[in-house]
N, C-alpha and C. Protein backbone atom coordinates (compact mmCIF):
# COMPACT_ATOMS: atom_id res chain seq x y z
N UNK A 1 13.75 5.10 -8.29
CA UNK A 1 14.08 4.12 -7.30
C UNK A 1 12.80 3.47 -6.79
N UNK A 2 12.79 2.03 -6.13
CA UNK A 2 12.02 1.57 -6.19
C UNK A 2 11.86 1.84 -4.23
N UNK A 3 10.52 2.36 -3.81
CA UNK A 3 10.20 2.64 -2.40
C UNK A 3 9.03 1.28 -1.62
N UNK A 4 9.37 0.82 -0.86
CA UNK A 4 8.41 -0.30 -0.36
C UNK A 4 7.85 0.66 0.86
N UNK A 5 6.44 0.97 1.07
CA UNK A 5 5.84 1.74 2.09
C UNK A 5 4.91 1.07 2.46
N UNK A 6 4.88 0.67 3.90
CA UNK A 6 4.22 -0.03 4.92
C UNK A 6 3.48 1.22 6.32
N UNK A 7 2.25 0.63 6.39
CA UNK A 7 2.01 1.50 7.18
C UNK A 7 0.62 0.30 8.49
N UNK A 8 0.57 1.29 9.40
CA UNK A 8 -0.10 0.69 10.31
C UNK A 8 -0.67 1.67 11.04
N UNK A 9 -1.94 1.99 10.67
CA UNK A 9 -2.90 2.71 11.53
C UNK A 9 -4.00 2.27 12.70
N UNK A 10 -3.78 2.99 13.62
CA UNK A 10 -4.97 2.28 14.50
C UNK A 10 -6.18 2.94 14.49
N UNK A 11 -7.19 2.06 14.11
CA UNK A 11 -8.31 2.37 13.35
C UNK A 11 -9.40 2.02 14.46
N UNK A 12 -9.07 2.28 15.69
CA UNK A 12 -10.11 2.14 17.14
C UNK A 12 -11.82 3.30 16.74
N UNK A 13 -10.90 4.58 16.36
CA UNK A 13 -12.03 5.26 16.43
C UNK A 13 -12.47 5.76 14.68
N UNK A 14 -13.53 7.02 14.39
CA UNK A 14 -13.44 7.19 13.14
C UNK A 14 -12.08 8.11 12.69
N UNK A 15 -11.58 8.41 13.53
CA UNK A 15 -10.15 9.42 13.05
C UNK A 15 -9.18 8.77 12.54
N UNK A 16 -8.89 7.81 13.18
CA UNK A 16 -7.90 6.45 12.96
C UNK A 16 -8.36 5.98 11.04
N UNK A 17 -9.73 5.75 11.22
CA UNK A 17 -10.44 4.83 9.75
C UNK A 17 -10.06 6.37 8.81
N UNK A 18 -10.44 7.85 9.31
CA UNK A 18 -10.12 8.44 8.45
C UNK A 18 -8.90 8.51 7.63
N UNK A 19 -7.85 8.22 9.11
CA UNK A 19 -6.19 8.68 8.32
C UNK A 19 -5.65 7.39 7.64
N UNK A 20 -6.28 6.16 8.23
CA UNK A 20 -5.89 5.01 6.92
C UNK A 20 -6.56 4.78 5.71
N UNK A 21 -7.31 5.60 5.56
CA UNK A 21 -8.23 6.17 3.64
C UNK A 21 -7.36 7.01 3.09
N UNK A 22 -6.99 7.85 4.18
CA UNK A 22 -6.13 9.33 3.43
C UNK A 22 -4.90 8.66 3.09
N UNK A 23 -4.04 7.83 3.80
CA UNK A 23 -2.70 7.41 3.67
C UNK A 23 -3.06 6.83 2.63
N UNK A 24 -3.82 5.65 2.70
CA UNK A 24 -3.92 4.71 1.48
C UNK A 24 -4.05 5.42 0.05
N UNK A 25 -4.93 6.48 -0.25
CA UNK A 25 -5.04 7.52 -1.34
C UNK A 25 -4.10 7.95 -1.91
N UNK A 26 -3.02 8.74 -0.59
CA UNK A 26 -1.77 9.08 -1.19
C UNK A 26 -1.08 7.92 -2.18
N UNK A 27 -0.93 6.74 -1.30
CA UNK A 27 0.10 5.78 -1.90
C UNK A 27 -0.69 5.41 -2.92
N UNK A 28 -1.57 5.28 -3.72
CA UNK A 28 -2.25 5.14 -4.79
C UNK A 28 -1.87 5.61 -5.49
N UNK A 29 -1.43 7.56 -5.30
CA UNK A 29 -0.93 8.28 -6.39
C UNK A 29 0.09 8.24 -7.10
N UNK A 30 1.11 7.38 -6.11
CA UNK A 30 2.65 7.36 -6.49
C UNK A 30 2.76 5.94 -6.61
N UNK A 31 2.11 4.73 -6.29
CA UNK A 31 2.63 3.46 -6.47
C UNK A 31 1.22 2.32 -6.92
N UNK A 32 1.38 1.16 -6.93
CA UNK A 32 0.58 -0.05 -6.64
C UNK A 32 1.00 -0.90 -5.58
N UNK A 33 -0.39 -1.19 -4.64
CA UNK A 33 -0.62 -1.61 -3.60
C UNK A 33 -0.44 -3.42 -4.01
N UNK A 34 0.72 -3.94 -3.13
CA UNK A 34 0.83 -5.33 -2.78
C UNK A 34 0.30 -5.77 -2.19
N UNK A 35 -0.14 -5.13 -1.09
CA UNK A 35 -0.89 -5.98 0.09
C UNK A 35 -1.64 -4.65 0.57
N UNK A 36 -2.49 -5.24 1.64
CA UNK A 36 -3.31 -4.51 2.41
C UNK A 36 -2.86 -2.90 2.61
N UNK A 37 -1.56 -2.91 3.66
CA UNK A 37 -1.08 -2.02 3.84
C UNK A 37 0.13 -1.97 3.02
N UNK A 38 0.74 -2.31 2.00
CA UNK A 38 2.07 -2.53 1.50
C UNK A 38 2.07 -1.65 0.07
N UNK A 39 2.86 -0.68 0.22
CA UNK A 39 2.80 -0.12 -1.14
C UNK A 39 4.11 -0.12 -2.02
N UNK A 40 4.66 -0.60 -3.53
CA UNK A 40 5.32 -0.42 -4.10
C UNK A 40 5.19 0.73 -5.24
N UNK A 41 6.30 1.92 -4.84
CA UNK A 41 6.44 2.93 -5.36
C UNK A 41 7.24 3.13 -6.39
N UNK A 42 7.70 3.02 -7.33
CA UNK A 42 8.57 3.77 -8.31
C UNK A 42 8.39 5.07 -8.65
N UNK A 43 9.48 6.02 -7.53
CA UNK A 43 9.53 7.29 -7.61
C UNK A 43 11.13 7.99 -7.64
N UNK A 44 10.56 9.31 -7.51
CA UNK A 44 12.28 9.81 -7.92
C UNK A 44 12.56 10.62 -6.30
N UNK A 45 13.84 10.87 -5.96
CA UNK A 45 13.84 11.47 -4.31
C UNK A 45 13.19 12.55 -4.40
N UNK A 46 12.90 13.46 -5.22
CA UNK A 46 12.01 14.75 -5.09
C UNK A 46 10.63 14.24 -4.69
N UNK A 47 10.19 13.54 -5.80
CA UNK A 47 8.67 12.67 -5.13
C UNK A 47 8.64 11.76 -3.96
N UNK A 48 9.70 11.07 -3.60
CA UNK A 48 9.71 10.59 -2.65
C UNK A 48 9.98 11.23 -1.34
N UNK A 49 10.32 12.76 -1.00
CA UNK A 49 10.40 13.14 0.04
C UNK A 49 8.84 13.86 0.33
N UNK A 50 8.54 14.16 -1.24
CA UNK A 50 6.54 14.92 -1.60
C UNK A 50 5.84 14.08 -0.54
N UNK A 51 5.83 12.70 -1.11
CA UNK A 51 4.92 11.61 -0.16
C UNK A 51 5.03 11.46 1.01
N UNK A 52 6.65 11.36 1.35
CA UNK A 52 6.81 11.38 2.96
C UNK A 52 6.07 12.24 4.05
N UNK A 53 6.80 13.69 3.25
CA UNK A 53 5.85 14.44 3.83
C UNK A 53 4.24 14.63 3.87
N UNK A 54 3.84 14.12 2.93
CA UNK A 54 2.39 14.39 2.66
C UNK A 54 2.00 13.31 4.01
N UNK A 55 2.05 11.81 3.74
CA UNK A 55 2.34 10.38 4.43
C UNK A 55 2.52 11.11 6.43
N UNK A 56 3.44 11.76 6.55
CA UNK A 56 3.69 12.42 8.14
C UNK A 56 2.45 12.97 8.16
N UNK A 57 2.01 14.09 7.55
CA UNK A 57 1.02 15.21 7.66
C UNK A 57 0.21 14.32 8.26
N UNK A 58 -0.41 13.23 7.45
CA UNK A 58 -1.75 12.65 7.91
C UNK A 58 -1.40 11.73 9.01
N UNK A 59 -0.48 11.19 9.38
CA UNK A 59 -0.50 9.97 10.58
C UNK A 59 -0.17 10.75 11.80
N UNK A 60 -0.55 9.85 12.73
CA UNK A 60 -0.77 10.27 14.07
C UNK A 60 0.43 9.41 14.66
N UNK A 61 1.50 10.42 15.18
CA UNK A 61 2.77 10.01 15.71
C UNK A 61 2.65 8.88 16.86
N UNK A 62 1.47 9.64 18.04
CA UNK A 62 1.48 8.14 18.66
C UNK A 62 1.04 6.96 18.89
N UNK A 63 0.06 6.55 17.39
CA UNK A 63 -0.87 5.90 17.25
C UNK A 63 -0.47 4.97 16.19
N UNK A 64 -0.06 5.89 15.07
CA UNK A 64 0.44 5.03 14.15
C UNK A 64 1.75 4.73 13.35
N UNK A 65 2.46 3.71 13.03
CA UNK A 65 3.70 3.60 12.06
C UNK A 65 3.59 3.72 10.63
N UNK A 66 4.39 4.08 10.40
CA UNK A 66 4.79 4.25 8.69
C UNK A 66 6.14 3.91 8.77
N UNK A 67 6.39 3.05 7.30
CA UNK A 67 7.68 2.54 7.37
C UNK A 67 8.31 2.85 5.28
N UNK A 68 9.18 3.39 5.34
CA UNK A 68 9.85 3.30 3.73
C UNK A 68 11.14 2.33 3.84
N UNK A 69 11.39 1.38 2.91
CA UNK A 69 12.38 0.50 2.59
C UNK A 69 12.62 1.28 1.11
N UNK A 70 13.63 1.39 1.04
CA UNK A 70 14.41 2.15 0.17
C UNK A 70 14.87 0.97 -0.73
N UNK A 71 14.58 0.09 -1.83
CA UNK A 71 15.34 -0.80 -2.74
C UNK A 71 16.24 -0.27 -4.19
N UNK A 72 16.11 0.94 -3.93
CA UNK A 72 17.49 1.55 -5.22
C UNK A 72 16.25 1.36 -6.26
N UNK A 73 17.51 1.52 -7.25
CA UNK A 73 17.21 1.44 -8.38
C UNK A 73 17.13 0.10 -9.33
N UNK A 74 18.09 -0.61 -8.48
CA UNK A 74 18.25 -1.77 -8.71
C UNK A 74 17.03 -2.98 -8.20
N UNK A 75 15.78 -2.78 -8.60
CA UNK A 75 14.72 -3.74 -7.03
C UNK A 75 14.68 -5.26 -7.88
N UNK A 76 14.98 -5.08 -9.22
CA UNK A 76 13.95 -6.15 -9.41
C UNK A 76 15.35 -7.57 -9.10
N UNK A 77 16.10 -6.90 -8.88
CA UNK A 77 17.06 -8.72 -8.21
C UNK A 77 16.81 -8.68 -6.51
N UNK A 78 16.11 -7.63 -6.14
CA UNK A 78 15.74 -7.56 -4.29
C UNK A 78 14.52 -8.33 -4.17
N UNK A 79 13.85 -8.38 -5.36
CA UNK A 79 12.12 -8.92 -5.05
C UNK A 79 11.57 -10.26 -5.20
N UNK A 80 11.29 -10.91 -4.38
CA UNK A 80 10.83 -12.40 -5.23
C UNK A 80 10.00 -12.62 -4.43
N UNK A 81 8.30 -13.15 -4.93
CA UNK A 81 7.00 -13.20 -5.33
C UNK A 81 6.83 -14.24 -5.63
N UNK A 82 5.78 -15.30 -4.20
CA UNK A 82 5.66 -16.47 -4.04
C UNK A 82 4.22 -16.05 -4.25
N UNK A 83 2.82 -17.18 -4.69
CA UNK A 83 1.76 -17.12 -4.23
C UNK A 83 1.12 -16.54 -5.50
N UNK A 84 -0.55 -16.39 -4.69
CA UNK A 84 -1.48 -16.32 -6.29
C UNK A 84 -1.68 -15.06 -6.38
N UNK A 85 -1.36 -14.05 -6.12
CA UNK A 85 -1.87 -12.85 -6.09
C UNK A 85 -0.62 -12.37 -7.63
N UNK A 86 -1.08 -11.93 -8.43
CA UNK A 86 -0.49 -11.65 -9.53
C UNK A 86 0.72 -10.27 -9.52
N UNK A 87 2.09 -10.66 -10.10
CA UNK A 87 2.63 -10.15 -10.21
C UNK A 87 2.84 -8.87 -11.09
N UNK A 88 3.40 -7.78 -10.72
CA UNK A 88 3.46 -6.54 -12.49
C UNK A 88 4.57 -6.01 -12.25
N UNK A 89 5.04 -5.47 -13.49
CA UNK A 89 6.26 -4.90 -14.37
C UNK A 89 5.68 -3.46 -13.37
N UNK A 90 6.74 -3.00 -12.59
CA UNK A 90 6.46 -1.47 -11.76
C UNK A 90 6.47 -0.39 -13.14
N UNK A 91 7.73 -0.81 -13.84
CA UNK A 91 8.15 0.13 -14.69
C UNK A 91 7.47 0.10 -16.33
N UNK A 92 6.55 -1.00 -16.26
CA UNK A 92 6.48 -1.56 -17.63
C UNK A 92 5.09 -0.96 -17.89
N UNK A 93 4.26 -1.19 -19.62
CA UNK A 93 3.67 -0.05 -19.94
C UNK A 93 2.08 -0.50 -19.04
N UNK A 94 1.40 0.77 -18.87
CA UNK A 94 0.01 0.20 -18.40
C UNK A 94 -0.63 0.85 -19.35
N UNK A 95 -2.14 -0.42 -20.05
CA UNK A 95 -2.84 -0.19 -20.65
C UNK A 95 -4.56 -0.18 -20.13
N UNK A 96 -4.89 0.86 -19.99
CA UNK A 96 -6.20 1.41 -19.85
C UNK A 96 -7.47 0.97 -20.23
């Protein structure tokens, strides 16, 4: 299923800059980054509850948001991609 993960850290002090490196890392492992904070995941609910939890561990409840949009399995009739920043196949092959 395809996971859209948004997050928003407040990055006032170095604890803040730490936990938006660590968040960002995680979502690296499981997806490619759209935007700044915007991550598109193609994962399965076992991995997707892994990240959540991992994703809670590091954020700071009253400081910062994290957000998952759940688009099924079905994403690619949910998604449409205006602008120059280049589009990719989530599911399609990557070459090294």
């Amino acid at each position: 299923m395809m996971v859209l993960i948004t997050y928003d850290v407040n990055t006032e002090d170095a604890a803040g800059r730490k936990r938006l490196r660590q968040i960002a890392k995680q979502c690296v492992n499981y997806g490619q980054r759209v935007q700044n904070s915007v991550f598109e995941c193609v994962v399965d609910a076992a991995q997707c509850r892994q990240l959540q939890h991992k994703l809670l561990k590091i954020m700071d409840e009253d400081k910062d948001s994290l957000r998952f949009y759940y688009l099924g399995n079905q994403y690619q009739a949910k998604i449409e991609h205006f602008g120059c920043k280049q589009t990719y196949e989530a599911e399609g092959v990557l070459m090294v």
